[in-house]
C-alpha atoms as a PDB file:
ATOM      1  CA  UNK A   1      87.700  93.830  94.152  1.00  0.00           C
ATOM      2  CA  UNK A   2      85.600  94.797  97.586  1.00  0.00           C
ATOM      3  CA  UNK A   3      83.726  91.374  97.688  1.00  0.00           C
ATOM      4  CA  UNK A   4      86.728  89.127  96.935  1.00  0.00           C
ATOM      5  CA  UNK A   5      87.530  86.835  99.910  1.00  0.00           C
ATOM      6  CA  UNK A   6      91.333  86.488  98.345  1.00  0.00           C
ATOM      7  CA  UNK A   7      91.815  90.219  97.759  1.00  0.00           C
ATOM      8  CA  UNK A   8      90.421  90.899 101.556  1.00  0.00           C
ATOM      9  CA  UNK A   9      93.087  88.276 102.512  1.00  0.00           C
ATOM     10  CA  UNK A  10      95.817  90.158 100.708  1.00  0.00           C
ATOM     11  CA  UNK A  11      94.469  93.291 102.087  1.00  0.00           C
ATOM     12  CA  UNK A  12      94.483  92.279 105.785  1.00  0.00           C
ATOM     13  CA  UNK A  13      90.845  92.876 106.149  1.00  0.00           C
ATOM     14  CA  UNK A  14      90.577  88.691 107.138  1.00  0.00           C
ATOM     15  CA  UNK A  15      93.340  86.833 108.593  1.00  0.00           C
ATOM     16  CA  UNK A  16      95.245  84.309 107.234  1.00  0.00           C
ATOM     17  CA  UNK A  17      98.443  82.383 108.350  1.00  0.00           C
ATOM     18  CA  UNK A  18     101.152  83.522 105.670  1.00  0.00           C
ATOM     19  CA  UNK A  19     104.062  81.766 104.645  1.00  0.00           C
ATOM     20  CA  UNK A  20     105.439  83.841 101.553  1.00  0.00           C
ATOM     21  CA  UNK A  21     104.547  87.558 100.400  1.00  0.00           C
ATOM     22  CA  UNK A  22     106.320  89.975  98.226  1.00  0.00           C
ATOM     23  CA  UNK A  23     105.057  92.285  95.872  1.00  0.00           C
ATOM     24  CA  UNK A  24     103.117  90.684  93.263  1.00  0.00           C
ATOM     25  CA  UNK A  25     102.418  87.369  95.386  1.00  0.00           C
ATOM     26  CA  UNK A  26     100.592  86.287  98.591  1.00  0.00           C
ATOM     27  CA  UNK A  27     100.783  82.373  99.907  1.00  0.00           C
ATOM     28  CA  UNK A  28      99.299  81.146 103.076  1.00  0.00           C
ATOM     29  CA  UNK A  29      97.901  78.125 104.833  1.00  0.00           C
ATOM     30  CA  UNK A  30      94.539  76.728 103.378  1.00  0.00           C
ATOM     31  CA  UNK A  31      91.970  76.293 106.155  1.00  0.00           C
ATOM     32  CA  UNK A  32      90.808  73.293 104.996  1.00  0.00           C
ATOM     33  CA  UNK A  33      93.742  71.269 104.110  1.00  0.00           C
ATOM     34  CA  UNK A  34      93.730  68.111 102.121  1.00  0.00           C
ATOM     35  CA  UNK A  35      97.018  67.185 102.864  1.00  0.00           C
ATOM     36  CA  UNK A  36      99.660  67.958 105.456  1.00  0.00           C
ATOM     37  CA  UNK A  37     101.091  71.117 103.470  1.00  0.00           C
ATOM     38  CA  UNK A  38      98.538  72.533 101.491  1.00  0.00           C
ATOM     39  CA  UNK A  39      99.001  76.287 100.681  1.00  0.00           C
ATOM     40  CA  UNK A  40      97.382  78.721  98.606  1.00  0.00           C
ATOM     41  CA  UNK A  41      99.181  80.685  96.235  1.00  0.00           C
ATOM     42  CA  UNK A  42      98.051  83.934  94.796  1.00  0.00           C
ATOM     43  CA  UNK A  43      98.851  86.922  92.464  1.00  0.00           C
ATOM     44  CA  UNK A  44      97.823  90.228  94.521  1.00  0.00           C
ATOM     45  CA  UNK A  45      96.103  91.593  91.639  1.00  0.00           C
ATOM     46  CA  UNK A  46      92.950  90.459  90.637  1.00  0.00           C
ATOM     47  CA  UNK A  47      92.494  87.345  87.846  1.00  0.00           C
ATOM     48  CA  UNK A  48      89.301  86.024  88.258  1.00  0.00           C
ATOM     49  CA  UNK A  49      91.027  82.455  87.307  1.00  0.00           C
ATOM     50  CA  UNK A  50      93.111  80.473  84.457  1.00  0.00           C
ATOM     51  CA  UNK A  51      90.964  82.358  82.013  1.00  0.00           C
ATOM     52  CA  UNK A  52      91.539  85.802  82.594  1.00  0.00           C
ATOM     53  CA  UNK A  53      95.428  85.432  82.065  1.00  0.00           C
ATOM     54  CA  UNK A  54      96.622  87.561  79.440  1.00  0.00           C
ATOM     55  CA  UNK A  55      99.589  89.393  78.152  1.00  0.00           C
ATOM     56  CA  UNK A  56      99.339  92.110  80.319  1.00  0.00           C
ATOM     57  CA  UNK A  57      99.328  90.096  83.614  1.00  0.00           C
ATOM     58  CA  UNK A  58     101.221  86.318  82.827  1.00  0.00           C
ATOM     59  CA  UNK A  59     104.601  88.044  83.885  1.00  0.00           C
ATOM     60  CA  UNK A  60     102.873  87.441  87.176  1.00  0.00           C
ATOM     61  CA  UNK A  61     102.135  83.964  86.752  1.00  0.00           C
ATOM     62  CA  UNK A  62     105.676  83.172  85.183  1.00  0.00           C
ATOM     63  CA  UNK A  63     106.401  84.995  88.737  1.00  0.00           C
ATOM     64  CA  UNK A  64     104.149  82.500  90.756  1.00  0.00           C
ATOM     65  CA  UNK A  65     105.771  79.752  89.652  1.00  0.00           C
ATOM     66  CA  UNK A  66     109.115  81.114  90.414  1.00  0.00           C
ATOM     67  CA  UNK A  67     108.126  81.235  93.861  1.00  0.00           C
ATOM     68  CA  UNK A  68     106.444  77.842  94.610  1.00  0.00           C
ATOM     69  CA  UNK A  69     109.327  75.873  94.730  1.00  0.00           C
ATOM     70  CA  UNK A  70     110.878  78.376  97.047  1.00  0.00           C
ATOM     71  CA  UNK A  71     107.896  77.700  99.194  1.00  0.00           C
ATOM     72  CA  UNK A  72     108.140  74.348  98.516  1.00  0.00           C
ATOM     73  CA  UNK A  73     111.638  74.374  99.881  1.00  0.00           C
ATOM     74  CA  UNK A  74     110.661  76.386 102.891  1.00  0.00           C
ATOM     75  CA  UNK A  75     107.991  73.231 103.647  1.00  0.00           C
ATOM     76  CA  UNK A  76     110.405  70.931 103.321  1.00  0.00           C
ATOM     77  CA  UNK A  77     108.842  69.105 100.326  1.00  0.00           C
ATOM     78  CA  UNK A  78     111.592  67.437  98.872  1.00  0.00           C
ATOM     79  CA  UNK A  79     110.105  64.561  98.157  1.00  0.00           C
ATOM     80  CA  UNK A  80     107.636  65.989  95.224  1.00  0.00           C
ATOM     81  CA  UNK A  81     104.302  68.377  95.649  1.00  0.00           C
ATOM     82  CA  UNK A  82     101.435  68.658  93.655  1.00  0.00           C
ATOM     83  CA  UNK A  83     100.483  72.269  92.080  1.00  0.00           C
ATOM     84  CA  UNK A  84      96.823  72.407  91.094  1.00  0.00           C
ATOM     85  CA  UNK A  85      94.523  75.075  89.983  1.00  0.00           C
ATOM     86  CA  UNK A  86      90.883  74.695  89.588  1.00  0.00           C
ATOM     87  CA  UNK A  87      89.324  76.981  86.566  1.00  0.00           C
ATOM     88  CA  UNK A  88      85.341  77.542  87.151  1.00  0.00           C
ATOM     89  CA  UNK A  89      82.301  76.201  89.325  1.00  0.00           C
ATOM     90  CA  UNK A  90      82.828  72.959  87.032  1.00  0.00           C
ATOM     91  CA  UNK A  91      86.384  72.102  87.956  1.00  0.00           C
ATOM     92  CA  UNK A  92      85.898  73.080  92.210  1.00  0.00           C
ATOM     93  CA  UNK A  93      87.226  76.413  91.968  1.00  0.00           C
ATOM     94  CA  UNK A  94      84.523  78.487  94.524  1.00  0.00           C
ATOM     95  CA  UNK A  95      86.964  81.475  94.926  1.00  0.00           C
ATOM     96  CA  UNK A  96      86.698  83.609  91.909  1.00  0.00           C
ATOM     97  CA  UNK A  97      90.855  84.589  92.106  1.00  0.00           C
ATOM     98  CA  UNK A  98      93.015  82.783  90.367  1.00  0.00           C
ATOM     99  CA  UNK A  99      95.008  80.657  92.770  1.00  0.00           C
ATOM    100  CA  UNK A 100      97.279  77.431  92.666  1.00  0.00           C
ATOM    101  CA  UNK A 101      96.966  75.177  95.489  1.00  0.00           C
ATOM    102  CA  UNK A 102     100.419  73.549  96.681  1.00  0.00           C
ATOM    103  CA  UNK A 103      99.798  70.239  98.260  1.00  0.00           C
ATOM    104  CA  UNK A 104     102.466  67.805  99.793  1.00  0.00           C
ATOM    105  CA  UNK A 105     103.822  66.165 103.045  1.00  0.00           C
ATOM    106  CA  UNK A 106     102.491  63.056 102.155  1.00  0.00           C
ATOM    107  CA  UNK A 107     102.599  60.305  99.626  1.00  0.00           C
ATOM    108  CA  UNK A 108      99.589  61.801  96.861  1.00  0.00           C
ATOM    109  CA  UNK A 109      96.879  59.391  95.185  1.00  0.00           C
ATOM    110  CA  UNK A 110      97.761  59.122  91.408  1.00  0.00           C
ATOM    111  CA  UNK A 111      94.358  59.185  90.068  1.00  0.00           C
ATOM    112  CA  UNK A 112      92.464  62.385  89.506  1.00  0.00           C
ATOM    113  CA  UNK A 113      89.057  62.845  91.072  1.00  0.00           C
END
């Protein structure tokens, strides 16, 4: 998609501060973190969120989730993470590509907002 800002990061056409990549996935650095690691984690296609995965695509999600831990490693987050994904204006989500937001580095409030 030419007007998403996560497919421009993919593409290179915006900078970003990447910590993972391989074919099917992109993660990098959130710029406005809400906790000490906070990356964003993303399928290099184009799902506009939790909604649009299908049978034709969730072999890339299954993939995603592969790879956070491995990230999650990398960060040094041995002591637990939190993987979140916002689905629609109502939930927070203001990117319209699916994402899943690894936070950690810190101890993480239990109650949801």
């Amino acid at each position: 998609m030419t007007d998403c800002l996560f497919c421009k990061i993919i593409a290179g056409a915006i900078p970003s501060s990447k910590v993972y990549e391989d074919e099917t996935v992109y993660a990098f650095r959130d710029i406005a973190p809400q906790a000490p690691v906070h990356i964003l984690v993303v399928p290099k296609a184009h799902i506009s969120d939790c909604n649009g995965v299908n049978g034709d695509n969730s072999a890339v999600i299954a993939h995603i989730f592969e790879v956070i831990p491995v990230i999650a490693r990398a960060e040094g987050l041995e002591g637990g993470y939190r993987v979140v994904s916002n689905c629609g204006p109502h939930a927070g989500q203001t990117v319209g590509h699916l994402h899943f937001h690894i936070l950690g580095g810190k101890q993480l409030a239990l109650e949801m907002a």
